[in-house]
Every structure is written in C-alpha cells, then in structure tokens.
Protein backbone atom coordinates (compact mmCIF):
# COMPACT_ATOMS: atom_id res chain seq x y z
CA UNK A 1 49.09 -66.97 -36.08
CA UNK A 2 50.53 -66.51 -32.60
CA UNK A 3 47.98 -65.59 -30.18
CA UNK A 4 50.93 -65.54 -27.25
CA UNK A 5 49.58 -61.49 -26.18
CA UNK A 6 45.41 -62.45 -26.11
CA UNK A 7 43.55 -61.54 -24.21
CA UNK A 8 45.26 -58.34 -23.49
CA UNK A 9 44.00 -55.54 -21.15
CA UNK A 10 42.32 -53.54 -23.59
CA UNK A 11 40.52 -55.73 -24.96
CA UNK A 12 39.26 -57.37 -21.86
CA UNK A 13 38.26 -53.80 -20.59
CA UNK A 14 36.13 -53.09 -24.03
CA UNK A 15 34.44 -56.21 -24.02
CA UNK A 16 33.22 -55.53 -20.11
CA UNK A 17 32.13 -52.67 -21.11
CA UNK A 18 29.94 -54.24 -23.76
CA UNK A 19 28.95 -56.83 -21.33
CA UNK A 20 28.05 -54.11 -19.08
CA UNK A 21 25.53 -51.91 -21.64
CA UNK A 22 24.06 -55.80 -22.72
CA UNK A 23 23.34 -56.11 -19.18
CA UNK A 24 21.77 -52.47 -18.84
CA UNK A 25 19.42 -53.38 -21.56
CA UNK A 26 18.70 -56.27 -20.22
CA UNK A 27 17.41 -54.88 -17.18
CA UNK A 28 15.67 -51.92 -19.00
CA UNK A 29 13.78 -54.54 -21.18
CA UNK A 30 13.35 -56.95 -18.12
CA UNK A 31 11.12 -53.75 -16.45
CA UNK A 32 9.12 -53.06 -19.27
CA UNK A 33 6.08 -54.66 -20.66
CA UNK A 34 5.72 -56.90 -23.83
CA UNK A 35 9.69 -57.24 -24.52
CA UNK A 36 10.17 -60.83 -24.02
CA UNK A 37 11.85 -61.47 -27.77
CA UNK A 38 14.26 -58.60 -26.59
CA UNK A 39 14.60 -59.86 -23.48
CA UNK A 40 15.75 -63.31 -24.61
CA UNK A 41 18.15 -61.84 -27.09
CA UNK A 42 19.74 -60.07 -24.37
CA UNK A 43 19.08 -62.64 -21.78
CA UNK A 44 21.19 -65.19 -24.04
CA UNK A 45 23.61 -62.84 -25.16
CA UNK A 46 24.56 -61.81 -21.16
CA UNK A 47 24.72 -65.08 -20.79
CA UNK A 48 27.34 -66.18 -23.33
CA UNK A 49 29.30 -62.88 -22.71
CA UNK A 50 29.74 -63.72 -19.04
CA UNK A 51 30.86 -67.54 -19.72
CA UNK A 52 33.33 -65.92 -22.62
CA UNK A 53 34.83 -63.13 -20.41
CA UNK A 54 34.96 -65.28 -17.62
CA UNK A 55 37.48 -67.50 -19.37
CA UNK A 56 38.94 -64.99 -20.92
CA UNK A 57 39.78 -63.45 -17.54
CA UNK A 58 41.24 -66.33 -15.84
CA UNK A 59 43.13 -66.89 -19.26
CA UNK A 60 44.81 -63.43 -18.67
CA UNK A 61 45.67 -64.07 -14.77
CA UNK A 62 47.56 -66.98 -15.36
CA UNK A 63 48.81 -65.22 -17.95
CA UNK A 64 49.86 -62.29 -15.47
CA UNK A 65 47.66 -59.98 -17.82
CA UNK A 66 45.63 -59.18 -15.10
CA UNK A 67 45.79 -59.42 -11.48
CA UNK A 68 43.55 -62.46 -10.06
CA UNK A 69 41.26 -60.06 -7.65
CA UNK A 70 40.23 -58.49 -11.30
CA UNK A 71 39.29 -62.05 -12.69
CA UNK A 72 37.92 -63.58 -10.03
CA UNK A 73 35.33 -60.20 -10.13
CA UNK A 74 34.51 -61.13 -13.37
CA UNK A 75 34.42 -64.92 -13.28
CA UNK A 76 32.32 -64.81 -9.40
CA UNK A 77 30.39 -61.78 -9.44
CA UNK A 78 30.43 -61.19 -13.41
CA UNK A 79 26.90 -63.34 -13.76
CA UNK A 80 25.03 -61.27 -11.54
CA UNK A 81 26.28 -57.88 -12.27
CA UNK A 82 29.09 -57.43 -15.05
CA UNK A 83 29.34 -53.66 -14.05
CA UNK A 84 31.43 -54.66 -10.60
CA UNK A 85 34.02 -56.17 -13.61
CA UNK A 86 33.61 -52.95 -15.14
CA UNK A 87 34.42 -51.03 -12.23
CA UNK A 88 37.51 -53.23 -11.60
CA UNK A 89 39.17 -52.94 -14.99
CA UNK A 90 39.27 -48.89 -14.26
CA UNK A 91 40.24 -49.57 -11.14
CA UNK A 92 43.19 -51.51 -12.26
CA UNK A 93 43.62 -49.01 -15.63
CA UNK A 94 44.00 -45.93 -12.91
CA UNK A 95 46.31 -48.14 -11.09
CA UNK A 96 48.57 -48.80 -14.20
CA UNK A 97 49.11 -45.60 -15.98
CA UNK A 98 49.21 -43.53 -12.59
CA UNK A 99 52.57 -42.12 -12.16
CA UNK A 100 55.52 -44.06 -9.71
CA UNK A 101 56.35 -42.07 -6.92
CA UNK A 102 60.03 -40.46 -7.22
C-alpha cells in the first residue's frame, strides 16, 4: 500500500470542514448550560483534529500538495479557530479550478 498521493487536497478540505462544524458545536455547547460531558467530547475531539490536520497540512506542503500560507493557517491559527483553515482551502480551491487567462 503506497500512500505516495496522501494527504491530497480533497481530503484535507473535507476534514477542515469537519474540524470546522466540531468546533461550532463546541462553541454552541461551551454557551449553554449543563453540557459539560458534550463539551469534553468535543473539547477533546477539536483537540485531536487540530494536532492531526496540522500534520497533515505541513505533510502536504512539503509535499507541494498545498501551498505553505494554507498550512501554516491551519497548523498556527487552526487551534484557535479551524474555520480561518476552512476559509483558506476555498480560497485556494477557487484559485485552482478558476480558468488561465488566454
């Protein structure tokens, strides 16, 4: 098993999404009241998330499968708020599939 292509684009944008709606429940349970089991479930799960993605990410720089702006937003800012990693991987998925110039 040759694992040569991983992580590739896709899947690093899917998984930041995830990230991203683990994070938005985090916060949602973080507000309310009496939600501390939830709370640590998501608390621990962000948490994991953001250490795998954040290897992940600067496994696909050096890898040239992203650009290193895009992975150092996920590795640097990615514990505090995973949606600016978010925003970055459409950012760089707009760049890619918009049309060259003739």
């Amino acid at each position: 098993m040759s694992l040569r292509g991983f992580p590739t684009f896709g899947f690093l944008r899917t998984v930041s999404f995830v990230h991203s709606a683990v994070y938005a429940a985090l916060l949602a349970c973080w507000l309310a009241p009496g939600l501390a089991p939830e709370t640590l479930v998501l608390g621990w799960t962000h948490g994991l998330l953001w250490i795998a993605m954040s290897l992940l990410a600067i496994l696909a720089a050096r890898r040239r499968t992203i650009p290193y702006w895009l992975a150092v937003t996920v590795a640097v800012v990615g514990g505090l708020g995973p949606f600016a990693g978010t925003i970055g991987f459409v950012v760089q998925d707009r760049r890619r599939t918009r049309p060259m110039p003739v």
